[in-house]
N, C-alpha and C. Protein backbone atom coordinates (compact mmCIF):
# COMPACT_ATOMS: atom_id res chain seq x y z
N UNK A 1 63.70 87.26 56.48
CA UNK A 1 64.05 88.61 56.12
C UNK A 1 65.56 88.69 55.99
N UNK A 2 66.39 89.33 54.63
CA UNK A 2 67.56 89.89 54.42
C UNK A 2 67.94 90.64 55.70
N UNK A 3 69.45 90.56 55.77
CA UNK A 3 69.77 91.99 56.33
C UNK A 3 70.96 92.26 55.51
N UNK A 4 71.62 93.63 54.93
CA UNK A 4 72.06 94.03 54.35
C UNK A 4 73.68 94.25 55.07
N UNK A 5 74.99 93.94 54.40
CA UNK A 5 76.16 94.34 55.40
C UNK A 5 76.20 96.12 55.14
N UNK A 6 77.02 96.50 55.42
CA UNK A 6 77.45 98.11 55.50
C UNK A 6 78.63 97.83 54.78
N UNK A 7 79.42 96.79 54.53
CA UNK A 7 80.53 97.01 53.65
C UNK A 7 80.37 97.02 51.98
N UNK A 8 80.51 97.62 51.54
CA UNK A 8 80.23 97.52 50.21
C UNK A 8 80.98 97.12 48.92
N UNK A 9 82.79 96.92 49.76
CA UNK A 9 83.52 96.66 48.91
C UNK A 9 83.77 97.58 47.33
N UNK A 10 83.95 98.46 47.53
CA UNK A 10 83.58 99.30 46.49
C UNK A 10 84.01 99.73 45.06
N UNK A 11 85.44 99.15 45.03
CA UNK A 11 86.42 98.79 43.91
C UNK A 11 85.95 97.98 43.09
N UNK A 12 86.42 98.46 41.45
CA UNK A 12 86.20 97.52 40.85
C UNK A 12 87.38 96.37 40.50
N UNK A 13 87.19 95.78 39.90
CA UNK A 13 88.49 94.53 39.74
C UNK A 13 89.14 94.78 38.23
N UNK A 14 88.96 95.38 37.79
CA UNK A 14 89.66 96.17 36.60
C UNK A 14 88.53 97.11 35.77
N UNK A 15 89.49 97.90 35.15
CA UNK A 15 88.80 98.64 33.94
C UNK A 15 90.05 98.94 32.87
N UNK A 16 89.24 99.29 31.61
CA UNK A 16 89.94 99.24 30.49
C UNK A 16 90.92 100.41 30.49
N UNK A 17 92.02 100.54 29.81
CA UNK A 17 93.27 101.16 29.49
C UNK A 17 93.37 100.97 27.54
N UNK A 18 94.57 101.60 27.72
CA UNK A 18 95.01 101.83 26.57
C UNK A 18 95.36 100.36 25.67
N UNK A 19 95.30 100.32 24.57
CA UNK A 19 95.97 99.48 24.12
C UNK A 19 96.77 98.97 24.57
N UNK A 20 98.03 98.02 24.69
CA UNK A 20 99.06 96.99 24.76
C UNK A 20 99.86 97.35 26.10
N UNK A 21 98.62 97.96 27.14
CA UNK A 21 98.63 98.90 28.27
C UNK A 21 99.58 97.83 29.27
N UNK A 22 100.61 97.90 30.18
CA UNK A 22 100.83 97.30 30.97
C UNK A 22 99.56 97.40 32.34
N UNK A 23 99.35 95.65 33.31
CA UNK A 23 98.41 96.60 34.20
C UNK A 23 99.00 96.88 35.39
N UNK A 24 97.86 97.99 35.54
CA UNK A 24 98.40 99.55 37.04
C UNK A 24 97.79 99.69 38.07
N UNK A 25 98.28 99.57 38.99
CA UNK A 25 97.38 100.24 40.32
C UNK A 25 96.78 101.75 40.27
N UNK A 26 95.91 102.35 40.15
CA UNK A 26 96.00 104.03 39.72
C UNK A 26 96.09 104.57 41.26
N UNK A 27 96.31 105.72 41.32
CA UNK A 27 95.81 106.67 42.64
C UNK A 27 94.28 106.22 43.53
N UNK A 28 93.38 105.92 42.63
CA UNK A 28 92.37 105.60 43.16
C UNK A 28 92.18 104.43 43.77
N UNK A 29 93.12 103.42 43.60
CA UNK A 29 92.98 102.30 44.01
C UNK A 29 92.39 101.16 42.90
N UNK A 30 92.17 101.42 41.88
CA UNK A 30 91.70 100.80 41.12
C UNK A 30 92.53 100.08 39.98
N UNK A 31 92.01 99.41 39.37
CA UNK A 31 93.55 98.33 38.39
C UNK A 31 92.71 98.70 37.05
N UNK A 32 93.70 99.17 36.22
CA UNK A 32 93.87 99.10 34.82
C UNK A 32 94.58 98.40 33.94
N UNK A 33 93.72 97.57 32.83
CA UNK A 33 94.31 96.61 32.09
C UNK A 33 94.50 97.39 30.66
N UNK A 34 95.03 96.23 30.13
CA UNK A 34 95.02 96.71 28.64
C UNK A 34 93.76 96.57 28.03
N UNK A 35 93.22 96.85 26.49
CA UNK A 35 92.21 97.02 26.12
C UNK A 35 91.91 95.35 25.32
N UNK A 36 93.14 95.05 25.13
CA UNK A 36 93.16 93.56 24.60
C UNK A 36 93.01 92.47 25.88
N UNK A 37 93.05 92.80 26.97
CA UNK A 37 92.97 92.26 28.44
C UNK A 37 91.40 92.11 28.77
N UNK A 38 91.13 93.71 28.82
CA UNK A 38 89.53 93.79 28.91
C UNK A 38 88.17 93.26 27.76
N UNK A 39 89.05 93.50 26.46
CA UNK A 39 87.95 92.44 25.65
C UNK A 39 87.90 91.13 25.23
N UNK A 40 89.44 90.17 26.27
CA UNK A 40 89.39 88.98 26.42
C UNK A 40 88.41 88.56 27.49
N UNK A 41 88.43 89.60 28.99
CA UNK A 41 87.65 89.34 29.87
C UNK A 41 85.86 89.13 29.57
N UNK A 42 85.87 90.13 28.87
CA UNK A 42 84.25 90.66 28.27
C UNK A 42 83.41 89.60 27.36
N UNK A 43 84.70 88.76 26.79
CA UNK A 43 84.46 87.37 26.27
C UNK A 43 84.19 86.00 26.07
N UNK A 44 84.43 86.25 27.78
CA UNK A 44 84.53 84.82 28.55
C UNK A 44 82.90 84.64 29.08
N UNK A 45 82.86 83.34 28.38
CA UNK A 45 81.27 83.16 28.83
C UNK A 45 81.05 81.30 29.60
N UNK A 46 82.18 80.74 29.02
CA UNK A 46 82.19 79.40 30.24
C UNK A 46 83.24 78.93 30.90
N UNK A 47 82.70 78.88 32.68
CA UNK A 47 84.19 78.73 33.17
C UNK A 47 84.50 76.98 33.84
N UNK A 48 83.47 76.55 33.08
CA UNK A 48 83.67 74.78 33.17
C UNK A 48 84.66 74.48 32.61
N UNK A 49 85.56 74.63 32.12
CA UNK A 49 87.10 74.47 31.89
C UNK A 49 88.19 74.76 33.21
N UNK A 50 87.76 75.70 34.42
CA UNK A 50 88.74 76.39 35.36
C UNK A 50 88.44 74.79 36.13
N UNK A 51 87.64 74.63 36.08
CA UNK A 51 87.06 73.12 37.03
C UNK A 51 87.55 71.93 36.73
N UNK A 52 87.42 72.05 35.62
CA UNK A 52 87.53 70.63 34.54
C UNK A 52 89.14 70.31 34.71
N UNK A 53 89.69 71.35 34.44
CA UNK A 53 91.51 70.89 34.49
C UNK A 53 91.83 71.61 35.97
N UNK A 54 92.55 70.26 36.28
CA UNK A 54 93.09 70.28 37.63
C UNK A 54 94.42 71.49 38.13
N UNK A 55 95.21 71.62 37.18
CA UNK A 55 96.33 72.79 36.84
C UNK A 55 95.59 74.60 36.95
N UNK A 56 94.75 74.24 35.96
CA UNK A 56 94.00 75.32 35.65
C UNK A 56 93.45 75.93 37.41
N UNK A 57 92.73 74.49 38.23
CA UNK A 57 91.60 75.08 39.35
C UNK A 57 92.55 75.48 40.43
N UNK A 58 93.28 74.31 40.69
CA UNK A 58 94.35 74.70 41.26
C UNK A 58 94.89 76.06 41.61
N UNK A 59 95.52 76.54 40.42
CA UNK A 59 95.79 77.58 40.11
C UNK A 59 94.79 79.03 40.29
N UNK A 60 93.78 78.93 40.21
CA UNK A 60 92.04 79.41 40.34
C UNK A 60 91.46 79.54 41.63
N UNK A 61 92.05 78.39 42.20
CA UNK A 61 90.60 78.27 43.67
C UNK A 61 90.61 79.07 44.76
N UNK A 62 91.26 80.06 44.83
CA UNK A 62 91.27 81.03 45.36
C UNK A 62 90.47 82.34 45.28
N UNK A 63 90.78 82.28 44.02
CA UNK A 63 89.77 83.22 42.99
C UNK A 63 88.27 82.58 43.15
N UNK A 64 87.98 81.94 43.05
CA UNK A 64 86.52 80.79 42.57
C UNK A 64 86.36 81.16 43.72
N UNK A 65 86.69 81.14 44.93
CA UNK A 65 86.68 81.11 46.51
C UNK A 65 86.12 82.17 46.35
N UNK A 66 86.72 83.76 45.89
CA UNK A 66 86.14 85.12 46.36
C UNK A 66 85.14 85.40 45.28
N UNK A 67 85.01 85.09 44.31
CA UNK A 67 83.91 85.07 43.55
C UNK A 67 82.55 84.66 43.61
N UNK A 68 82.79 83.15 44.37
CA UNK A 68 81.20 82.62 45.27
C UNK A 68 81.30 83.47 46.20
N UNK A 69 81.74 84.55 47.13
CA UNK A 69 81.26 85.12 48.38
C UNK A 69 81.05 86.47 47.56
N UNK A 70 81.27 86.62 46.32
CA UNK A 70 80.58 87.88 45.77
C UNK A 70 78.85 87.55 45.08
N UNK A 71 79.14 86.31 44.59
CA UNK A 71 78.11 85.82 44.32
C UNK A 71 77.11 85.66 45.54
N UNK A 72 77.58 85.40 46.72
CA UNK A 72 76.45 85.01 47.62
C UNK A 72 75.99 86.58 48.34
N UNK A 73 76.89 87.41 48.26
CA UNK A 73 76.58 88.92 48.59
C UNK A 73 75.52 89.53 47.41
N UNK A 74 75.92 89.32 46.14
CA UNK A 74 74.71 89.98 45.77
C UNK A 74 73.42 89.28 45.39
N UNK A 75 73.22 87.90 45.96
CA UNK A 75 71.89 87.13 46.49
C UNK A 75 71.36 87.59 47.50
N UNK A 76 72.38 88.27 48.81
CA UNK A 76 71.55 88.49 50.04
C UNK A 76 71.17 90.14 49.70
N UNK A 77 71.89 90.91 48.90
CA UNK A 77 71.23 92.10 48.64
C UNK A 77 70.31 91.96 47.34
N UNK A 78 70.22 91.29 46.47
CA UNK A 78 68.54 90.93 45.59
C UNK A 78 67.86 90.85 46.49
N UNK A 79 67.92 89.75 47.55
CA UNK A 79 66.71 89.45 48.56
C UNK A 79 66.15 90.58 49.81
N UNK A 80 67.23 91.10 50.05
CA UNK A 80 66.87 92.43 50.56
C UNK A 80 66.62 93.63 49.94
N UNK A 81 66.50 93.41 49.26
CA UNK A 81 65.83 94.81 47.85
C UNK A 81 64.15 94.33 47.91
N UNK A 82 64.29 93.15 47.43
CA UNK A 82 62.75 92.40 47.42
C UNK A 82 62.09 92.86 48.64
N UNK A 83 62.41 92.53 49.67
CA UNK A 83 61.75 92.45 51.39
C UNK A 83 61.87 93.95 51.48
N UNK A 84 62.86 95.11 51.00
CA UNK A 84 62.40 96.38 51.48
C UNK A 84 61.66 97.03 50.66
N UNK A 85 61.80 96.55 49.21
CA UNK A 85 61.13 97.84 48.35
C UNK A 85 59.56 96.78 47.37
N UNK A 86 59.88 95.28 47.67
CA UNK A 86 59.21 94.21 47.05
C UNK A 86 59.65 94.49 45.47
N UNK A 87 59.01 93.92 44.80
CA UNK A 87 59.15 93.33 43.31
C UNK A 87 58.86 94.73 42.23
N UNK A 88 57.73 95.25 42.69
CA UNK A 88 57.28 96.73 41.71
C UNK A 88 57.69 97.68 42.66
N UNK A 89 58.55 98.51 42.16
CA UNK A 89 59.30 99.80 42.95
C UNK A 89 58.20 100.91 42.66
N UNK A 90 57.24 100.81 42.31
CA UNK A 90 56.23 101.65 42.50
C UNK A 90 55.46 101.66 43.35
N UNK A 91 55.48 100.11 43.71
CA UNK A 91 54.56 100.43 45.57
C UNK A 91 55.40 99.47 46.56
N UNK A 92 56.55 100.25 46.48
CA UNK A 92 57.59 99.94 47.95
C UNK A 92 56.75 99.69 49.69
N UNK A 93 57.57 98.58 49.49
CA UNK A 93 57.25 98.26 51.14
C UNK A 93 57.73 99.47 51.54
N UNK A 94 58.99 100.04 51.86
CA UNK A 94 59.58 100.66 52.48
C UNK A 94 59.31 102.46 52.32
N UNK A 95 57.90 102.59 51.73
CA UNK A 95 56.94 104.10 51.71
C UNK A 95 56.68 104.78 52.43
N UNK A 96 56.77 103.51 53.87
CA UNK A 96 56.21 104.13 55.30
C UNK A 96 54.75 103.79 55.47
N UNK A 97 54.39 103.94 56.49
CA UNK A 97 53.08 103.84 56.89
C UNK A 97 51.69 105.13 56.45
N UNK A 98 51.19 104.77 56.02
CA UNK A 98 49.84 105.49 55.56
C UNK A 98 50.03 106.80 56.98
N UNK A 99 49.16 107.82 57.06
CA UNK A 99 48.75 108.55 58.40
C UNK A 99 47.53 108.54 58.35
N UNK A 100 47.00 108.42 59.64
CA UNK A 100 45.33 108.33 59.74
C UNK A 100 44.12 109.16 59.47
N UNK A 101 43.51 109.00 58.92
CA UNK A 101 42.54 109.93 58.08
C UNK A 101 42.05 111.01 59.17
N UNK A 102 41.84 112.00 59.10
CA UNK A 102 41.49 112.84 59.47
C UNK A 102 40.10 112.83 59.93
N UNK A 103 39.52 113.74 60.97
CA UNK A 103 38.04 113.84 61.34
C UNK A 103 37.42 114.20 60.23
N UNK A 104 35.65 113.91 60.12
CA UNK A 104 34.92 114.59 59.48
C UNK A 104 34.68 115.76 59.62
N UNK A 105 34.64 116.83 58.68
CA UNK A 105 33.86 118.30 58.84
C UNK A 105 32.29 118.15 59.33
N UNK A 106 32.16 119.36 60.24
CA UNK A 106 30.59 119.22 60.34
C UNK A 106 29.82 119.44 59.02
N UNK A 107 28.69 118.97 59.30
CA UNK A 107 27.66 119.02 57.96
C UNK A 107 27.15 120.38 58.28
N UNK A 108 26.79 121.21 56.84
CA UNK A 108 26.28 122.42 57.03
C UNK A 108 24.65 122.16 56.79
N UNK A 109 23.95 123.57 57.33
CA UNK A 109 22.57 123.25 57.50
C UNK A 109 21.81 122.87 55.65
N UNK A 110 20.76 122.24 56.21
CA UNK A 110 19.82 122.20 54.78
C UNK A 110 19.39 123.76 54.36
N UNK A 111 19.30 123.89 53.47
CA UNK A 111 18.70 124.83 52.21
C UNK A 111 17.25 124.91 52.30
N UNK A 112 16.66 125.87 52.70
CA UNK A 112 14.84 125.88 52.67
C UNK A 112 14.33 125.36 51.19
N UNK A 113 13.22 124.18 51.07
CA UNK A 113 12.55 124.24 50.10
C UNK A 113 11.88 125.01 49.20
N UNK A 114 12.54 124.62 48.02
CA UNK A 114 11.85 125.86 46.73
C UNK A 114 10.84 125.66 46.89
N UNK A 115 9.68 127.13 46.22
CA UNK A 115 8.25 126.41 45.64
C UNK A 115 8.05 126.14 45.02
N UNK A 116 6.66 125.41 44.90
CA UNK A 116 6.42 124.61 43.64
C UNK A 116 6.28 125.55 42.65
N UNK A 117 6.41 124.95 41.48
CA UNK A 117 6.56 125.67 40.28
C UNK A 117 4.84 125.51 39.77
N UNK A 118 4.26 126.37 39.20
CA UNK A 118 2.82 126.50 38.35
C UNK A 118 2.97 125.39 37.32
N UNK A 119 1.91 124.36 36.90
CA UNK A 119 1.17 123.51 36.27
C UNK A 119 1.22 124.39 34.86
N UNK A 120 1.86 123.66 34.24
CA UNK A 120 1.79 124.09 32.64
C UNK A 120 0.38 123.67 31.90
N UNK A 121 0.40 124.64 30.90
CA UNK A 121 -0.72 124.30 29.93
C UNK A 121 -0.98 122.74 29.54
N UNK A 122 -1.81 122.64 29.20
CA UNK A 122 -2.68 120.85 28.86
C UNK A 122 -2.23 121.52 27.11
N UNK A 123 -1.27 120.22 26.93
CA UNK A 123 -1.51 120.52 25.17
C UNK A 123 -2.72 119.98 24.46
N UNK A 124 -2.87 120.13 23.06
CA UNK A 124 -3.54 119.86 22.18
C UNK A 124 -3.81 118.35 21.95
N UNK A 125 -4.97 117.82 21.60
CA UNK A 125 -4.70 116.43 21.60
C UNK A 125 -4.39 115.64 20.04
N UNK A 126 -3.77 114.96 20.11
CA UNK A 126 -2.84 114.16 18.65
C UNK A 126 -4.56 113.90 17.70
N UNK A 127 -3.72 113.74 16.68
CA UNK A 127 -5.31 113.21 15.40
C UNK A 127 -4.97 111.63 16.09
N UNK A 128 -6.67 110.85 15.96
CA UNK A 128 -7.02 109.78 15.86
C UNK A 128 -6.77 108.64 14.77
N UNK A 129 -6.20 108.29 14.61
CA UNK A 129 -5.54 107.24 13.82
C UNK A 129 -7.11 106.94 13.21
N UNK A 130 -6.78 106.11 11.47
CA UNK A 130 -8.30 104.95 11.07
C UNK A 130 -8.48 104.48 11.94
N UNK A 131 -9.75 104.21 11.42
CA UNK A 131 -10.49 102.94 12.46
C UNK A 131 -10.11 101.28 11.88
N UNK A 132 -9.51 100.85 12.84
CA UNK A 132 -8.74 99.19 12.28
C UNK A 132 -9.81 98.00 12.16
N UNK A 133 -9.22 97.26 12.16
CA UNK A 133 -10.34 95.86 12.04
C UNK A 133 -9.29 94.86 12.48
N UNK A 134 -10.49 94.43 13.82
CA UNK A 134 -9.76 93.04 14.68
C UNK A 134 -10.22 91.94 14.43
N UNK A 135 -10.20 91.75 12.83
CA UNK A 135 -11.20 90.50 12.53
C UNK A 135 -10.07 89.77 12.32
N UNK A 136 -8.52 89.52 12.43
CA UNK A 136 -7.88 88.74 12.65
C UNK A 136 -7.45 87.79 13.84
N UNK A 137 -7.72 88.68 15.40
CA UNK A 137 -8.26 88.08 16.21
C UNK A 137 -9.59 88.20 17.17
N UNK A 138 -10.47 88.94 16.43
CA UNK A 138 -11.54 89.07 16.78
C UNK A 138 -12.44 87.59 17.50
N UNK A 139 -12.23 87.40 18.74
CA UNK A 139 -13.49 86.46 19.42
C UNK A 139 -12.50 85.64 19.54
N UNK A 140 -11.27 85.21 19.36
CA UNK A 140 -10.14 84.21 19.31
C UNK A 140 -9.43 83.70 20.94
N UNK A 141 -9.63 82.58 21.01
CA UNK A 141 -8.78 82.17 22.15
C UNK A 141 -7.56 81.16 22.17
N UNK A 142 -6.68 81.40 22.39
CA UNK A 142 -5.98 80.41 22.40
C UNK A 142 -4.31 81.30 22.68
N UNK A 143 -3.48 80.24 22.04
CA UNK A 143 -1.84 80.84 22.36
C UNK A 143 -1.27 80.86 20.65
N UNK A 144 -0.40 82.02 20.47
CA UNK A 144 0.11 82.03 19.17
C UNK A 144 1.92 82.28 19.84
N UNK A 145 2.68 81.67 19.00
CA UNK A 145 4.34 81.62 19.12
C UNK A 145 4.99 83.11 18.39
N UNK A 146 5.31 83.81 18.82
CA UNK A 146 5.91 84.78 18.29
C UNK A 146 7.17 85.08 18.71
N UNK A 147 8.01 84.43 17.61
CA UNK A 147 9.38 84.44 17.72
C UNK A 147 9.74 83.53 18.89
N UNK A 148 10.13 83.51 19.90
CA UNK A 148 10.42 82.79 20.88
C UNK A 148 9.92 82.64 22.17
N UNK A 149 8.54 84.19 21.94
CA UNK A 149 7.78 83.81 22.64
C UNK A 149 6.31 83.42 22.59
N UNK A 150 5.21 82.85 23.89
CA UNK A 150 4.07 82.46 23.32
C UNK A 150 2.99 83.56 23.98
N UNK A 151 2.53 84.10 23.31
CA UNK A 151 1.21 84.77 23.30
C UNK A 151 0.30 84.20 23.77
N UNK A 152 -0.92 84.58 25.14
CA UNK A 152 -1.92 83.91 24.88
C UNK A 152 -3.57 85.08 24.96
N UNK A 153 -4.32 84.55 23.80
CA UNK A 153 -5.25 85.55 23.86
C UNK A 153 -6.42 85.02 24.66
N UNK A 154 -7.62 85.74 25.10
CA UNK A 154 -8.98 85.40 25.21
C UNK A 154 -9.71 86.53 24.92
N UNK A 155 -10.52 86.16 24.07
CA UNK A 155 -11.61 86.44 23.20
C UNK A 155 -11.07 87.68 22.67
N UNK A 156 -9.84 87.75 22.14
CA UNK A 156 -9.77 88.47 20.98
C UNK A 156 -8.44 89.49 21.31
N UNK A 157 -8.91 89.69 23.22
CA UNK A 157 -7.50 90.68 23.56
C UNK A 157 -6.17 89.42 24.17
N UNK A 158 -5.18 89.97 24.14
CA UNK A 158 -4.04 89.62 24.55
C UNK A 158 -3.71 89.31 26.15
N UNK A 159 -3.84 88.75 26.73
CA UNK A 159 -3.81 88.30 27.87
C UNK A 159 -2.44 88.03 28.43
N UNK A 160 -1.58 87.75 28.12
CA UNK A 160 0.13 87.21 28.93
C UNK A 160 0.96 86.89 27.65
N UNK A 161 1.73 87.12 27.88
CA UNK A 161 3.04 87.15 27.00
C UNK A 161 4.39 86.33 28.09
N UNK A 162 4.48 85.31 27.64
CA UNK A 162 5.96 84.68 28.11
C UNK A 162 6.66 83.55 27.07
N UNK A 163 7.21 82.97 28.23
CA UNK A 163 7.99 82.01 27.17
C UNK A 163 7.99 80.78 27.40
């Protein structure tokens, strides 16, 4: 588990100024460069050269010095962001604890049974279809394949259906 310092260091290490700006300490404590200063800084994308020449690191390693302990400060606050709030800030560790569900309400009494309702009219009965002819399997025993499955008759009616 992270633990977080309380110092926050809170200054920045420059911000932009005017054009061909000399740089300033302001009232606030903060340093202002020129604007040709700040979009040389904004530009710099490899510093394997400060390393590479000995004049250059020399000159540097002081700097390089407070830069890895800024670097290693905002590793231990990523990692403590992770451990308090985890990865999706939508379901933060740090929400608090659930509170415990509450008792059940009593159950209220049952409802007396309706009565039965009256037996409706008997409808009309449907017309009788022709009279067919089972002389296709009339008296027939055996098994017929239908589609994927097999039929088996005796003597004419249908007996089991599988597969």
């Amino acid at each position: 588990m992270a633990n977080i310092d309380d110092n926050i260091r809170g200054k920045k290490l420059f911000k932009e100024g005017g054009s061909k700006q000399l740089a300033s300490k302001g009232s606030d404590g903060e340093y202002t460069v020129s604007k040709e200063i700040s979009d040389d800084l904004s530009s710099l994308t490899d510093i394997s050269e400060v390393y590479n020449d000995d004049g250059l690191y020399q000159y540097n390693r002081f700097m390089l010095r407070q830069i890895e302990d800024i670097r290693q400060d905002v590793e231990d606050l990523h990692a403590f962001i992770k451990d308090a709030f985890g990865k999706d800030s939508s379901s933060a560790a740090s929400q608090g604890a659930k509170g415990d569900t509450g008792a059940q309400g009593p159950k209220g009494d049952t409802g007396a049974t309706g009565a039965t309702g009256a037996t409706g009219a008997r409808g009309p009965a449907g017309d009788r279809g022709p009279a067919g002819s089972d002389a296709d399997v009339s008296g027939f025993s055996g098994k017929k394949t239908v589609g994927k499955e097999s039929w088996t008759f005796e003597n004419g009616l249908l007996k089991k259906v599988g597969k």
